[in-house]
PDB file of N, CA and C in Angstrom:
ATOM      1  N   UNK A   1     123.368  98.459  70.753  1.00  0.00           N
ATOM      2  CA  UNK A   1     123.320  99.110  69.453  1.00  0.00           C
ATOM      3  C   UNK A   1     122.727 100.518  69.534  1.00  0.00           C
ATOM      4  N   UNK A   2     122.097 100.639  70.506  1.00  0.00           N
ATOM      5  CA  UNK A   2     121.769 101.979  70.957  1.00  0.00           C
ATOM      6  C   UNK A   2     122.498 102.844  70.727  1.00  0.00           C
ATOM      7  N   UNK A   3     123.563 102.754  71.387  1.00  0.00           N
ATOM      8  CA  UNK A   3     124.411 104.003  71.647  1.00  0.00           C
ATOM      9  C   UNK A   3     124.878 104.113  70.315  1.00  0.00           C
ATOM     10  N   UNK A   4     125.351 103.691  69.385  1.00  0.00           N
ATOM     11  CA  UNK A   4     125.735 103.128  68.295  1.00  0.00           C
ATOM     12  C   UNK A   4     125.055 103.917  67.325  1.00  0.00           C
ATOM     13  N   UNK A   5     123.523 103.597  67.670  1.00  0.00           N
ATOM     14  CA  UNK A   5     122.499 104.487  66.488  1.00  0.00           C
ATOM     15  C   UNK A   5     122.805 106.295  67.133  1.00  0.00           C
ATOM     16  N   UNK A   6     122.731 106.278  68.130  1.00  0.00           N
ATOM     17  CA  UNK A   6     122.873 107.896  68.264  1.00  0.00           C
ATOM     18  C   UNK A   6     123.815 108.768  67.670  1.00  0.00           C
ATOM     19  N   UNK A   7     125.064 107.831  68.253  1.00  0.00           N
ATOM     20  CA  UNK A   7     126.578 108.233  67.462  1.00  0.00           C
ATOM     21  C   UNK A   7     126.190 108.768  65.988  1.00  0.00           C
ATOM     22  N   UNK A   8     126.152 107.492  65.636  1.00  0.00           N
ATOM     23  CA  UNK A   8     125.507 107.896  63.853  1.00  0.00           C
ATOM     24  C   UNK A   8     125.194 108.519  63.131  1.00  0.00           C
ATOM     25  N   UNK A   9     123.956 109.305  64.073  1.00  0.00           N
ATOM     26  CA  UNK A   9     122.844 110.333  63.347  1.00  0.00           C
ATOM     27  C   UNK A   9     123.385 111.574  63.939  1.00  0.00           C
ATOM     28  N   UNK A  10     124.733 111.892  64.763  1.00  0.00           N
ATOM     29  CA  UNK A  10     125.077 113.129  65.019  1.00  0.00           C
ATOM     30  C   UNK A  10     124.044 113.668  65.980  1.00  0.00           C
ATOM     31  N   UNK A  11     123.888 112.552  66.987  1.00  0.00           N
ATOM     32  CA  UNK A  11     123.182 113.088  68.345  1.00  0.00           C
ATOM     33  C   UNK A  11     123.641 112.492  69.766  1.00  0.00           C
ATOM     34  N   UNK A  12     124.999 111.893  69.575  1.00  0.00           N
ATOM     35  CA  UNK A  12     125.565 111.474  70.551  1.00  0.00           C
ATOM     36  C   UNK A  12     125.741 112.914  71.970  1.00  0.00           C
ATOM     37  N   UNK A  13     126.050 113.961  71.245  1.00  0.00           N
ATOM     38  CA  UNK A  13     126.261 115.229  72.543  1.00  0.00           C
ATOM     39  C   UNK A  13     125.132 115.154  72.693  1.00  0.00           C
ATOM     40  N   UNK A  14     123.773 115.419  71.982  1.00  0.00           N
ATOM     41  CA  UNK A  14     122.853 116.597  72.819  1.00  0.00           C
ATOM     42  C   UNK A  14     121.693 115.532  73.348  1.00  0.00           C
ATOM     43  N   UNK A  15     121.613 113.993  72.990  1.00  0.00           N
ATOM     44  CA  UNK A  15     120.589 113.423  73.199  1.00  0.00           C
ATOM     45  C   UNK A  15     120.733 111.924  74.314  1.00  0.00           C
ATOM     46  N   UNK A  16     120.428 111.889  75.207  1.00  0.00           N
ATOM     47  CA  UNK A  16     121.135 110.792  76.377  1.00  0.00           C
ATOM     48  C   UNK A  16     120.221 109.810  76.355  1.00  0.00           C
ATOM     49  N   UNK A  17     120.686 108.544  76.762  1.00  0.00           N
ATOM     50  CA  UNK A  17     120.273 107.162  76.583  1.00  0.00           C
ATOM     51  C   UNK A  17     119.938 106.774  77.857  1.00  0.00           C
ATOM     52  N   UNK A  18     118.592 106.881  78.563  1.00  0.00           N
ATOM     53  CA  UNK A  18     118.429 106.299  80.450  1.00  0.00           C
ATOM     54  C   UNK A  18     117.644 104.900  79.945  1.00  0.00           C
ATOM     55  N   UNK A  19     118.527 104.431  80.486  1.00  0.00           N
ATOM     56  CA  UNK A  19     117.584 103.097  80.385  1.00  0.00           C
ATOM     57  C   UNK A  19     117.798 102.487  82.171  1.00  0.00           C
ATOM     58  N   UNK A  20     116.824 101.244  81.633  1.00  0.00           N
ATOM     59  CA  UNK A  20     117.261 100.150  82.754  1.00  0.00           C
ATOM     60  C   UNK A  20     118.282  98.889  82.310  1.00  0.00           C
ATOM     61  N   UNK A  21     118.901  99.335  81.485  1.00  0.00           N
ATOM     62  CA  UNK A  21     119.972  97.926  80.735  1.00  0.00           C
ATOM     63  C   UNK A  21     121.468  98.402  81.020  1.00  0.00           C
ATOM     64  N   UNK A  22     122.117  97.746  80.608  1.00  0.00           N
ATOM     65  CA  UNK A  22     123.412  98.078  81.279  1.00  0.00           C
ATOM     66  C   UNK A  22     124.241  98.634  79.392  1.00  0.00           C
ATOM     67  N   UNK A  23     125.169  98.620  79.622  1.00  0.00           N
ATOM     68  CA  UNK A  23     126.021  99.109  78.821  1.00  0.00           C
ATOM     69  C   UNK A  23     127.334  98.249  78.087  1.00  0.00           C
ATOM     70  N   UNK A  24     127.858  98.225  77.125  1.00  0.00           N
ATOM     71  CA  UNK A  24     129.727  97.514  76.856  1.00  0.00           C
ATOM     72  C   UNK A  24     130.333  98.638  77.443  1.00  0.00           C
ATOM     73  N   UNK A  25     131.871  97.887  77.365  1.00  0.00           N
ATOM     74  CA  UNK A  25     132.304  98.847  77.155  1.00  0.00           C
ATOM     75  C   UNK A  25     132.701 100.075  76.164  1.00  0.00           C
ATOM     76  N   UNK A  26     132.252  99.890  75.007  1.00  0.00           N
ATOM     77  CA  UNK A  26     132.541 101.267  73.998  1.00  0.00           C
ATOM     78  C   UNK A  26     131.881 101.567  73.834  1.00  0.00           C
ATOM     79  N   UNK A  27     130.525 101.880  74.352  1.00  0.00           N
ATOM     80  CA  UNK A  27     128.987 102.934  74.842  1.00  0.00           C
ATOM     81  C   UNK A  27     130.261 104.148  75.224  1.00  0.00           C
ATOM     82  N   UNK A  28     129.412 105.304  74.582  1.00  0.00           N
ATOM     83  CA  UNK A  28     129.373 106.645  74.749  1.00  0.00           C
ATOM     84  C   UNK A  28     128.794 107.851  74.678  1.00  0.00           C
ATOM     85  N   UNK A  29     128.811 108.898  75.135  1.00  0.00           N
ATOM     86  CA  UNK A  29     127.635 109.878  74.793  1.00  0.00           C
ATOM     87  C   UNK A  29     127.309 109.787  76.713  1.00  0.00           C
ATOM     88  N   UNK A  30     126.281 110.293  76.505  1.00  0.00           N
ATOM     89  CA  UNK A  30     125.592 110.918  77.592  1.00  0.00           C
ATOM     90  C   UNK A  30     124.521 109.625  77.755  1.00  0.00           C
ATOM     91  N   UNK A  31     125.220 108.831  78.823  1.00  0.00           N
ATOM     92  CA  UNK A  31     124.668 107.414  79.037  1.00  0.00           C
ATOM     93  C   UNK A  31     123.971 107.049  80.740  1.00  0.00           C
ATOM     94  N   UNK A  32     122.822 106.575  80.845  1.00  0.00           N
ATOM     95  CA  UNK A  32     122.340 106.616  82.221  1.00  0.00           C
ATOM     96  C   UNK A  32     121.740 105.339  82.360  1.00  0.00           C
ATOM     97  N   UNK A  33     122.318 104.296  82.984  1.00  0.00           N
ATOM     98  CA  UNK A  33     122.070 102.878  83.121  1.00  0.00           C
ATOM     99  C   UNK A  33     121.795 102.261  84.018  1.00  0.00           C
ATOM    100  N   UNK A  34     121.356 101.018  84.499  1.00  0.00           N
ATOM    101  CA  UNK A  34     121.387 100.444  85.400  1.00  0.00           C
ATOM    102  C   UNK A  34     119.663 100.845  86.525  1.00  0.00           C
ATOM    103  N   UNK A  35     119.008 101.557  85.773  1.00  0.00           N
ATOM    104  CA  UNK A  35     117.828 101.972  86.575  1.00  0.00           C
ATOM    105  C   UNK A  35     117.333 100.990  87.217  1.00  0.00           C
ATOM    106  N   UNK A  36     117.312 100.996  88.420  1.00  0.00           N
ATOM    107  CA  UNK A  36     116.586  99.774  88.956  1.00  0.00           C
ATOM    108  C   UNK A  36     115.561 100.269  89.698  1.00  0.00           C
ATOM    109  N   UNK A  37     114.648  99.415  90.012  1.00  0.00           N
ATOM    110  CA  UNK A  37     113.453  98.213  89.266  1.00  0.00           C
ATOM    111  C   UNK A  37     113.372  98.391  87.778  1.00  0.00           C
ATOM    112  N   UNK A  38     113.369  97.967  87.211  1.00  0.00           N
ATOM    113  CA  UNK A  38     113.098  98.139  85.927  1.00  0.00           C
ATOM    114  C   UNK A  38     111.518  98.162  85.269  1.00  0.00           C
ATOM    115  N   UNK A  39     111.423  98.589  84.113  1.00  0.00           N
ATOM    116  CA  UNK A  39     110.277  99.029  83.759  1.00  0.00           C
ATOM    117  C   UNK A  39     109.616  98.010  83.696  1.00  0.00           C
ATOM    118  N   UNK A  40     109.813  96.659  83.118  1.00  0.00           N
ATOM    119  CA  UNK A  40     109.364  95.539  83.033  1.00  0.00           C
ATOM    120  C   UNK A  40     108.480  95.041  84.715  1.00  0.00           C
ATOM    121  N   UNK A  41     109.039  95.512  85.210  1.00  0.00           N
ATOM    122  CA  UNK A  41     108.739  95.241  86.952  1.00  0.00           C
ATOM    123  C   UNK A  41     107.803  96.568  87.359  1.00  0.00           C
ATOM    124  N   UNK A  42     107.699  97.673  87.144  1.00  0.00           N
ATOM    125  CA  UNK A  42     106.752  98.538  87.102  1.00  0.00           C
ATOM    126  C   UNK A  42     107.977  99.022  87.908  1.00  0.00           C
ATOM    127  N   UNK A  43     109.108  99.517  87.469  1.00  0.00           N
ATOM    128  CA  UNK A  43     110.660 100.703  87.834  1.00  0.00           C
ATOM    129  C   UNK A  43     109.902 101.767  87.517  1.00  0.00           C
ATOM    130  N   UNK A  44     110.604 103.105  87.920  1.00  0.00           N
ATOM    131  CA  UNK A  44     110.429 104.089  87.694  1.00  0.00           C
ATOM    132  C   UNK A  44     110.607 104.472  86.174  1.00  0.00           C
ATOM    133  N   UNK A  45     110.932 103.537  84.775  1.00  0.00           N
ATOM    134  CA  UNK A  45     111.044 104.066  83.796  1.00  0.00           C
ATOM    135  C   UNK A  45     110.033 103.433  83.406  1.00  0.00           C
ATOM    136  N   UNK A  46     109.161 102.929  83.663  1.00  0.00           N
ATOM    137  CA  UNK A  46     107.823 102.423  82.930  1.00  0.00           C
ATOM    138  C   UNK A  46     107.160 103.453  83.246  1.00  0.00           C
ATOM    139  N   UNK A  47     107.197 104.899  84.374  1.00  0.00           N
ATOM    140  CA  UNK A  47     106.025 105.863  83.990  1.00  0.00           C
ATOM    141  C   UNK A  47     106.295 106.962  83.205  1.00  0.00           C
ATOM    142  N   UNK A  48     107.193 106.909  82.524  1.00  0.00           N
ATOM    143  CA  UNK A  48     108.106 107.863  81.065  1.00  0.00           C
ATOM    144  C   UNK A  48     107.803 107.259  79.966  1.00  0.00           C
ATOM    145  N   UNK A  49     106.907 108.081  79.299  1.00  0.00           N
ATOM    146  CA  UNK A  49     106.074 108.524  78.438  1.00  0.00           C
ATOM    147  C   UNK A  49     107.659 109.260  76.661  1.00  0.00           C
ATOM    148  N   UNK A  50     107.064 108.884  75.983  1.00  0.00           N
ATOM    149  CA  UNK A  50     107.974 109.428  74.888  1.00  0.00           C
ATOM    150  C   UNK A  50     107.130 111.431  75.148  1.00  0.00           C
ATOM    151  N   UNK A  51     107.918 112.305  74.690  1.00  0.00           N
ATOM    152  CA  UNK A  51     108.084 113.536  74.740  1.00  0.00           C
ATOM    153  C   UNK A  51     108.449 113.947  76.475  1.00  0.00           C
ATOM    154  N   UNK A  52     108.181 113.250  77.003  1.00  0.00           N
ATOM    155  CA  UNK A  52     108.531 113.453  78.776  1.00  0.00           C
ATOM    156  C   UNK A  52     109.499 114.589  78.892  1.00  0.00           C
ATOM    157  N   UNK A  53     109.915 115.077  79.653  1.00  0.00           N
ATOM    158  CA  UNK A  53     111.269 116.082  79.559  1.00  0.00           C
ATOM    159  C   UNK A  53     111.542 115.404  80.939  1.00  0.00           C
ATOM    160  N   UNK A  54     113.169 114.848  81.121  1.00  0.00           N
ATOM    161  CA  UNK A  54     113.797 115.083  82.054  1.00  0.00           C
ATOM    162  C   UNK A  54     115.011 115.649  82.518  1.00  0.00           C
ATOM    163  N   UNK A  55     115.404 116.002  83.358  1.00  0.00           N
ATOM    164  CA  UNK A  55     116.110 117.102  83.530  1.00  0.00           C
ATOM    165  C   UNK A  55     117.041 115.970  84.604  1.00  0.00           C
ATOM    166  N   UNK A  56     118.478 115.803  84.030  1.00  0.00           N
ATOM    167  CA  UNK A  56     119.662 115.144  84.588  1.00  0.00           C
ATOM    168  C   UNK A  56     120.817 116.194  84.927  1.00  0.00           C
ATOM    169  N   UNK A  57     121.464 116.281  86.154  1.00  0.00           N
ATOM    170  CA  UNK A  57     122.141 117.112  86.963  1.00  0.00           C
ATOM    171  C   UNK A  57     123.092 115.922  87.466  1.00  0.00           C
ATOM    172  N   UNK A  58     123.997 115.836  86.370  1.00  0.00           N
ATOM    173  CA  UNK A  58     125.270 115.205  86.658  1.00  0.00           C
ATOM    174  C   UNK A  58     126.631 115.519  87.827  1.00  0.00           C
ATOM    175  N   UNK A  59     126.316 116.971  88.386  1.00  0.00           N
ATOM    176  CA  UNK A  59     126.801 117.475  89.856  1.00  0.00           C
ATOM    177  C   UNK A  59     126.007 116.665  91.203  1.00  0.00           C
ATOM    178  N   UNK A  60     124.823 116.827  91.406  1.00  0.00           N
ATOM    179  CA  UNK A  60     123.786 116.110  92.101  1.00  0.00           C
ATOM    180  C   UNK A  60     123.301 115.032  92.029  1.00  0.00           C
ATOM    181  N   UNK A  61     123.884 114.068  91.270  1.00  0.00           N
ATOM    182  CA  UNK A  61     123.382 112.893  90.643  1.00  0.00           C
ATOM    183  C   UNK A  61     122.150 112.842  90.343  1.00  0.00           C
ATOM    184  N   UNK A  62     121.558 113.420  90.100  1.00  0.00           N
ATOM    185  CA  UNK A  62     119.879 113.402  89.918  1.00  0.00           C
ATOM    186  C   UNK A  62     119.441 113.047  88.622  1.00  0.00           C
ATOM    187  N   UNK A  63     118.486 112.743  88.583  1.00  0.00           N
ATOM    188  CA  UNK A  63     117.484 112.615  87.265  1.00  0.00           C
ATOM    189  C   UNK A  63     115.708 112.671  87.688  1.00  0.00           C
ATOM    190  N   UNK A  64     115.441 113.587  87.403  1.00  0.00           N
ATOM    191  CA  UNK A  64     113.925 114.346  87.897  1.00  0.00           C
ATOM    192  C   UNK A  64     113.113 114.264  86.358  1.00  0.00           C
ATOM    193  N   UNK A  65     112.088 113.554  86.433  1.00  0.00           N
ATOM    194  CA  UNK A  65     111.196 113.559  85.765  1.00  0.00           C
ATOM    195  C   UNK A  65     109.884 114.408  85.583  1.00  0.00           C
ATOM    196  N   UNK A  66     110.010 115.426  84.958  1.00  0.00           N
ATOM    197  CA  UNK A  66     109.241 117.004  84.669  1.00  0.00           C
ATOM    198  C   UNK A  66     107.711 116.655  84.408  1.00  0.00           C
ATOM    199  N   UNK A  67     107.369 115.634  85.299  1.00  0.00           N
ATOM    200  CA  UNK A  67     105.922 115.456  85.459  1.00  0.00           C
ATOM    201  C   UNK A  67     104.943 115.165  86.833  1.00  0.00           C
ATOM    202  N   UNK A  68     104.248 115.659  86.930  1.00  0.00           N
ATOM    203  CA  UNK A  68     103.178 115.780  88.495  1.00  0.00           C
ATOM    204  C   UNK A  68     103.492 114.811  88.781  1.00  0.00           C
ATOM    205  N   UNK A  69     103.108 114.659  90.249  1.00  0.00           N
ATOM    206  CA  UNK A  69     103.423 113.196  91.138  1.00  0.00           C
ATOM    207  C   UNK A  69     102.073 112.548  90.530  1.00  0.00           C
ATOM    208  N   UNK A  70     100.797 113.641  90.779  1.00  0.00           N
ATOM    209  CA  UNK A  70      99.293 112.820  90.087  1.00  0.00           C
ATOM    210  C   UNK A  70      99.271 112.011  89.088  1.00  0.00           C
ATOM    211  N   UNK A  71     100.582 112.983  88.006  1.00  0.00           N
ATOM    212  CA  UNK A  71     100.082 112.169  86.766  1.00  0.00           C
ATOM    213  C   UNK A  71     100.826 111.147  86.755  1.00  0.00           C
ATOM    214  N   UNK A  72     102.245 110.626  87.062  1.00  0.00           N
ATOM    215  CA  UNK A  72     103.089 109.294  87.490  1.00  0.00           C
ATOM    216  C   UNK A  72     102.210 108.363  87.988  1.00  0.00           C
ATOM    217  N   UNK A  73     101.028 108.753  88.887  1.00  0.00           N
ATOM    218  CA  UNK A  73     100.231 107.921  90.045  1.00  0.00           C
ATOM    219  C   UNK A  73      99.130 107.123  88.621  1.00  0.00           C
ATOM    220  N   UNK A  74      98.659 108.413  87.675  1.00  0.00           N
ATOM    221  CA  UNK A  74      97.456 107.893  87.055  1.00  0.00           C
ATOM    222  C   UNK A  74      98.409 107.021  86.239  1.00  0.00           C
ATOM    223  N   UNK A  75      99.716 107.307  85.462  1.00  0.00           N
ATOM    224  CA  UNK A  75     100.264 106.041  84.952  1.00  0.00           C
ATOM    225  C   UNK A  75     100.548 105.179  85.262  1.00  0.00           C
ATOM    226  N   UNK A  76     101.132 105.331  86.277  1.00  0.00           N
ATOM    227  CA  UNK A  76     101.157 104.162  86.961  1.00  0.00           C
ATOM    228  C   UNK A  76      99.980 103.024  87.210  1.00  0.00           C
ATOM    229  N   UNK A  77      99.022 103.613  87.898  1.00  0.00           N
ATOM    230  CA  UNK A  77      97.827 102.989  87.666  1.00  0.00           C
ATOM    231  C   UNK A  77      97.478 102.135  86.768  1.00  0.00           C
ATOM    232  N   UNK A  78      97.749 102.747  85.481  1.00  0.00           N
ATOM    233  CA  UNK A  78      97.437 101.750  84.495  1.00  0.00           C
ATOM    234  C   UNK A  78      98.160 100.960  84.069  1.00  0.00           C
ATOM    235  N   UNK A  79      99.443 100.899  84.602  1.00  0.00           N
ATOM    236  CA  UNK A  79     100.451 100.128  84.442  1.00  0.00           C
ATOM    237  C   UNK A  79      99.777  98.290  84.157  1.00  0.00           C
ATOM    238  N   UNK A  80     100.311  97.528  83.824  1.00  0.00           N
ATOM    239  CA  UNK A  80     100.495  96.400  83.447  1.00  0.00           C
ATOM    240  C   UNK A  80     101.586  95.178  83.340  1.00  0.00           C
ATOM    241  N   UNK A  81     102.410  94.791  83.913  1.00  0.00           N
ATOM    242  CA  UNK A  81     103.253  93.883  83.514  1.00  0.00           C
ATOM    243  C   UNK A  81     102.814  93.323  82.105  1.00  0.00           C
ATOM    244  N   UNK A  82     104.528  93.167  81.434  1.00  0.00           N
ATOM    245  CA  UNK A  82     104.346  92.557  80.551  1.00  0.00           C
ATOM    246  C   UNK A  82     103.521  90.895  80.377  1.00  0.00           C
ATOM    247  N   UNK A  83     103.254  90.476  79.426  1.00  0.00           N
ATOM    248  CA  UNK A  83     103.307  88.735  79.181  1.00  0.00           C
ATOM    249  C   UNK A  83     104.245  88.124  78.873  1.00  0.00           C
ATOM    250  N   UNK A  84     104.953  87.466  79.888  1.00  0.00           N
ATOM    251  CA  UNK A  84     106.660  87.384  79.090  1.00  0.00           C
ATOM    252  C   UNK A  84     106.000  86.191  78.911  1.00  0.00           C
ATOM    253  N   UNK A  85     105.085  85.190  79.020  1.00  0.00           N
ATOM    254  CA  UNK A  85     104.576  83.952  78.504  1.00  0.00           C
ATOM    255  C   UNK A  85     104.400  83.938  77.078  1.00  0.00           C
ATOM    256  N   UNK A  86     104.164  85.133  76.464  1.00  0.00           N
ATOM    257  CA  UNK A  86     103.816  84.698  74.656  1.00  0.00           C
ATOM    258  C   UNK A  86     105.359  85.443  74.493  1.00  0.00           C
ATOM    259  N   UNK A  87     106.407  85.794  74.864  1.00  0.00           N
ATOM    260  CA  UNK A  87     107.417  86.499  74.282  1.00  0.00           C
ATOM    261  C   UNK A  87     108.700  84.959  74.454  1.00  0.00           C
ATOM    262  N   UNK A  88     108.467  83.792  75.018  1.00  0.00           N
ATOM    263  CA  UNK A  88     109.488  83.104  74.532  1.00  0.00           C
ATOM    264  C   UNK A  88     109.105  81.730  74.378  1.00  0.00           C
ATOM    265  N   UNK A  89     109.620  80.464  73.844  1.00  0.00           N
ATOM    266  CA  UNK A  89     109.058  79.471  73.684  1.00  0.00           C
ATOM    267  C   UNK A  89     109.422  78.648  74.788  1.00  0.00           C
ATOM    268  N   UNK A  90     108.610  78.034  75.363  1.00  0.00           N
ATOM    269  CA  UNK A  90     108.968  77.320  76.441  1.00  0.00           C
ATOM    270  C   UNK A  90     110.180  76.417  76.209  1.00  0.00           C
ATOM    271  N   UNK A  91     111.972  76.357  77.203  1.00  0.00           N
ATOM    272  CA  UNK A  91     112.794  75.706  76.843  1.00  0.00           C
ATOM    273  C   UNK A  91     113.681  76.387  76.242  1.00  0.00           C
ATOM    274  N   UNK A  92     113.411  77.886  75.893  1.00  0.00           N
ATOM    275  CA  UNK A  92     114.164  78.083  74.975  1.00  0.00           C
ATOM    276  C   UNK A  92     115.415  79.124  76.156  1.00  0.00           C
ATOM    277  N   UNK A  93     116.188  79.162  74.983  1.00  0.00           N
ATOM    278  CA  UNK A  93     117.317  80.142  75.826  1.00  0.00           C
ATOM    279  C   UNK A  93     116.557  81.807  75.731  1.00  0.00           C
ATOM    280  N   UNK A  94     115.856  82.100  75.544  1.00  0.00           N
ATOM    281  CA  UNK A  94     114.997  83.424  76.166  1.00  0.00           C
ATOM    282  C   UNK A  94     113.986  82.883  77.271  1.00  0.00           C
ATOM    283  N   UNK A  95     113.690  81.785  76.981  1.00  0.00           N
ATOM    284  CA  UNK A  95     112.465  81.532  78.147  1.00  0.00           C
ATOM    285  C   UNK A  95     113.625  81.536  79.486  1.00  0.00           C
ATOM    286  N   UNK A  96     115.046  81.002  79.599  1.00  0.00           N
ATOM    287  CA  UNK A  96     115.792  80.659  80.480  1.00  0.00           C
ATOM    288  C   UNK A  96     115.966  81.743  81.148  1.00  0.00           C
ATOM    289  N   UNK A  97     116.369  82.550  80.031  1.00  0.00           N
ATOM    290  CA  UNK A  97     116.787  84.537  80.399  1.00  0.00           C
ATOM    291  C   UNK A  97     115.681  84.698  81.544  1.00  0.00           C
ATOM    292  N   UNK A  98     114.522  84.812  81.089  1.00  0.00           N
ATOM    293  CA  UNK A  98     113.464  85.158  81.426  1.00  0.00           C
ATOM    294  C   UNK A  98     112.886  85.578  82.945  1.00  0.00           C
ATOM    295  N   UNK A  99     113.062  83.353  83.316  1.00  0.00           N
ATOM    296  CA  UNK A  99     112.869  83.108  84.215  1.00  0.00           C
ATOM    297  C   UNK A  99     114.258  83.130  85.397  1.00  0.00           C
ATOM    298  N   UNK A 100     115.628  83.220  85.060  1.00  0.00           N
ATOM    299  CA  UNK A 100     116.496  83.720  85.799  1.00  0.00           C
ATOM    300  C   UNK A 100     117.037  84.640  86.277  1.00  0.00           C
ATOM    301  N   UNK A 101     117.166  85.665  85.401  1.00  0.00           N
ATOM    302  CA  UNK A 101     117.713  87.121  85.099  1.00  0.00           C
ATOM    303  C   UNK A 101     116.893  88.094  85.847  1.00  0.00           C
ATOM    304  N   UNK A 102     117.748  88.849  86.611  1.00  0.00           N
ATOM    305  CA  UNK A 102     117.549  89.844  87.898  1.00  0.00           C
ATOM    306  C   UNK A 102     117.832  90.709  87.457  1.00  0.00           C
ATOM    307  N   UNK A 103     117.560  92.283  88.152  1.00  0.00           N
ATOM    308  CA  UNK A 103     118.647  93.692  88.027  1.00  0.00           C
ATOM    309  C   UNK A 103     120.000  92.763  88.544  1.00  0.00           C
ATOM    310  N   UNK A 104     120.482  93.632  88.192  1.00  0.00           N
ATOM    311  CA  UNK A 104     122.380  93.657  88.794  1.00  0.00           C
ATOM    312  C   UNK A 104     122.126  93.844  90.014  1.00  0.00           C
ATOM    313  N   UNK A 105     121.150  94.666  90.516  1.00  0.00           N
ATOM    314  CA  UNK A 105     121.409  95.334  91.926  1.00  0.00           C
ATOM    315  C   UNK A 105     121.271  93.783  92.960  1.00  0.00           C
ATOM    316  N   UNK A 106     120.539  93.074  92.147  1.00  0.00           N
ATOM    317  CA  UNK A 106     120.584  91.326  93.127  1.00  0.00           C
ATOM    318  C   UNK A 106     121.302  90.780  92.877  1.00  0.00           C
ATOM    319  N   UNK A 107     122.652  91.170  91.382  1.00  0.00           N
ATOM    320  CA  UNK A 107     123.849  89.748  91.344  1.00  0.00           C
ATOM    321  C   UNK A 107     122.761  89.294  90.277  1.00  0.00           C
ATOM    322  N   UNK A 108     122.122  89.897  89.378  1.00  0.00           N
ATOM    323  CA  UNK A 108     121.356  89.336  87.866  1.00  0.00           C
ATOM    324  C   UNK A 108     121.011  88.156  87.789  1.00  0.00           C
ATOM    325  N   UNK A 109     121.382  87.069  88.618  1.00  0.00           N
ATOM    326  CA  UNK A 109     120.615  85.935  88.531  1.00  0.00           C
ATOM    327  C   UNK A 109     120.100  85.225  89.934  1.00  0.00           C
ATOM    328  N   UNK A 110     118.985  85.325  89.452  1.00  0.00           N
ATOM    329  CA  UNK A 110     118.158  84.880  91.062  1.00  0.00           C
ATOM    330  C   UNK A 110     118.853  83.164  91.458  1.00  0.00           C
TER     331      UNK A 110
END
């Protein structure tokens, strides 16, 4: 629904979507998916901060994050895994997600 809300508000050109989740197919706009490790796992998008600036170079494949290595290190630092223990009920089809569900980059289910 992401991509969906951007479309919407007339920010599909100038504003891009990086996540670590994957996409449908009728996602559009300026879309960057599949980040692996994921933030949940302490990925490289758990040390991106809202106002962050990053700078994506779709010639170079790149995506460079416009912040010190120090300061990534001190966020990182404080990093935390989530509690996915209070986020589903034991049994349930999110607790299942939970405990099965991989990046893609392993074939998504352990």
């Amino acid at each position: 629904m992401l991509t969906i809300q951007l479309q919407g508000r007339g920010l599909g050109e100038g504003v891009a979507l990086i996540t670590d989740g994957r996409f449908s197919g009728v996602s559009h706009g300026i879309l960057i998916g599949h980040i692996s490790p994921e933030a949940a796992r302490g990925g490289p998008i758990a040390a991106v901060h809202e106002g962050d600036v990053i700078v994506i170079n779709p010639t170079k494949r790149t995506l460079t994050l416009e912040v010190s290595d120090a300061e990534i290190a001190r966020r990182m630092a404080g990093w935390r895994a989530p509690d996915r223990a209070e986020k589903a009920r034991p049994g349930s089809v999110h607790d299942k997600y939970i405990r099965l569900v991989s990046s893609a980059h392993y074939g998504c289910v352990l």
